[in-house]
Protein backbone atom coordinates (compact mmCIF):
# COMPACT_ATOMS: atom_id res chain seq x y z
CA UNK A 1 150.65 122.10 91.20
CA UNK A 2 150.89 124.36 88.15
CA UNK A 3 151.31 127.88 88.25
CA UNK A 4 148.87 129.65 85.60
CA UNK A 5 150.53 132.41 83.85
CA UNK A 6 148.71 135.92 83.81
CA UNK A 7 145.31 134.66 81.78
CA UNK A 8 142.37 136.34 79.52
CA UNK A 9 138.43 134.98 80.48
CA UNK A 10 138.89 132.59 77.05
CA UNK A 11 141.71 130.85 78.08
CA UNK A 12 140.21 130.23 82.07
CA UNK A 13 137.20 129.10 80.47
CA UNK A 14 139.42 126.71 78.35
CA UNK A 15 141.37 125.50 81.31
CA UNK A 16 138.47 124.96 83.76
CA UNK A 17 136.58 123.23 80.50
CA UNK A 18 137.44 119.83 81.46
CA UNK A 19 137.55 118.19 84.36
CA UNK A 20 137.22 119.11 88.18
CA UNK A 21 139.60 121.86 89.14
CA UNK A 22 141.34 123.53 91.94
CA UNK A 23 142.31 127.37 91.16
CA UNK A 24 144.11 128.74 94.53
CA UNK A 25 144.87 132.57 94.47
CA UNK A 26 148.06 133.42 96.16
CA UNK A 27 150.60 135.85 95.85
CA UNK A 28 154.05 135.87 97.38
CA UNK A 29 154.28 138.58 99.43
CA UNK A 30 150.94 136.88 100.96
CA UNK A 31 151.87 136.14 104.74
CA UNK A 32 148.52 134.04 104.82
CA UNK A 33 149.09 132.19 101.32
CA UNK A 34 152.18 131.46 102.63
CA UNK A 35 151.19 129.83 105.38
CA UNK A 36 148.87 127.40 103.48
CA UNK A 37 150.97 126.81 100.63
CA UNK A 38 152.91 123.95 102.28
CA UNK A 39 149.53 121.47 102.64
CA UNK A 40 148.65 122.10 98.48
CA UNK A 41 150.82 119.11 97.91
CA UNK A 42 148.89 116.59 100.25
CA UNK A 43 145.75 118.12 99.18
CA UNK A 44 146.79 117.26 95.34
CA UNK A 45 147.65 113.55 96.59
CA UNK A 46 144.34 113.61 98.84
CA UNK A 47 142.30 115.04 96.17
CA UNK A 48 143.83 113.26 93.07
CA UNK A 49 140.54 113.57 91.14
CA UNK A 50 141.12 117.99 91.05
CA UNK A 51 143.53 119.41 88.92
CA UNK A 52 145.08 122.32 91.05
CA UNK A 53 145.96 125.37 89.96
CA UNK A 54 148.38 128.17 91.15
CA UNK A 55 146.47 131.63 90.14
CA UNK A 56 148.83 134.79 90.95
CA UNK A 57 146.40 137.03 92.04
CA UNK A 58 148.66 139.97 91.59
CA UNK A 59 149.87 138.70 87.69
CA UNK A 60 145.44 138.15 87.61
CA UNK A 61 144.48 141.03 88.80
CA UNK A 62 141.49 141.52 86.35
CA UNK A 63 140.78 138.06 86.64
CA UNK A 64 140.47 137.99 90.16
CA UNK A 65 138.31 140.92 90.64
CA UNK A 66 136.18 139.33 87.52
CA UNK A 67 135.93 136.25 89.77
CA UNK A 68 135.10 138.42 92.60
CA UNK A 69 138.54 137.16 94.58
CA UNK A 70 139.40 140.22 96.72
CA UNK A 71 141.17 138.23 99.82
CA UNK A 72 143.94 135.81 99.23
CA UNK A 73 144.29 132.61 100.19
CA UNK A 74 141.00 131.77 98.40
CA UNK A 75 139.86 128.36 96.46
CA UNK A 76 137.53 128.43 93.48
CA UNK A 77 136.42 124.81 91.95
CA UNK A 78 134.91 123.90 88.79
CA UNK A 79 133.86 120.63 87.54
CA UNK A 80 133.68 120.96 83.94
CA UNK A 81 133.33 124.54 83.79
CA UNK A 82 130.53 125.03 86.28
CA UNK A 83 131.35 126.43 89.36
CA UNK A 84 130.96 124.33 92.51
CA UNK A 85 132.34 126.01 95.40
CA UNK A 86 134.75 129.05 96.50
CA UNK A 87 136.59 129.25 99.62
CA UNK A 88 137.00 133.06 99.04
CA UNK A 89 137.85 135.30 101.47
CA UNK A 90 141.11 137.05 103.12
CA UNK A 91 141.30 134.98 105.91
CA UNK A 92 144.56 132.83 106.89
CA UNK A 93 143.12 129.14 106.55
CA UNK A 94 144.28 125.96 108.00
CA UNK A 95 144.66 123.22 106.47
CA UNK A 96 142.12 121.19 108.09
CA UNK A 97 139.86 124.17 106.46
CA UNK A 98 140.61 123.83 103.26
CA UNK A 99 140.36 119.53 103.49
CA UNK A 100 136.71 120.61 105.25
CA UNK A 101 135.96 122.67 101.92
CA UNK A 102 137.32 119.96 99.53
CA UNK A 103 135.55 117.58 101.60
CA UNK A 104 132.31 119.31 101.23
CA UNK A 105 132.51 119.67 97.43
CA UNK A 106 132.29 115.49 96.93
């Protein structure tokens, strides 16, 4: 997974352009990122069509509050550019979750 550094609206837009992707806002002193972090590899292998994205929310603070991401963990996906489900809230999420949302979005 790739860790975005701290990003401007042009270059999200230019990174979510293309493709279906995965942003996940975390932070490390997030208890309940933490917690989830260990599954984001087998839900890169499971979901090998996303591109996934590690979103600071603390380094994206203006971001994330443009995005309307006030809880962390929290998922947004785009398929080229558009939007096609968040998983936004502040509540610790399991894995099986997070495969439900993914699962959801085919």
């Amino acid at each position: 997974m790739k860790r975005l550094p701290q990003l401007k609206e042009d270059q999200l837009i230019e990174t979510i352009g293309n493709g279906k992707v995965v942003l996940f806002f975390t932070a490390d002193w997030c208890p309940d990122c933490r917690f989830i972090k260990p599954a984001m590899t087998e839900f890169e292998q499971a979901f090998s069509d996303y591109t996934f994205y590690e979103v600071d929310r603390d380094e994206n603070i203006d971001l994330a509050a443009e995005l309307n991401v006030f809880g962390i963990p929290s998922f947004i996906v785009y398929d080229n550019g558009k939007e096609i489900g968040r998983f936004v809230n502040k509540d610790r999420k399991t894995k099986q979750q997070v495969e439900d949302f993914l699962n959801n979005l085919k």
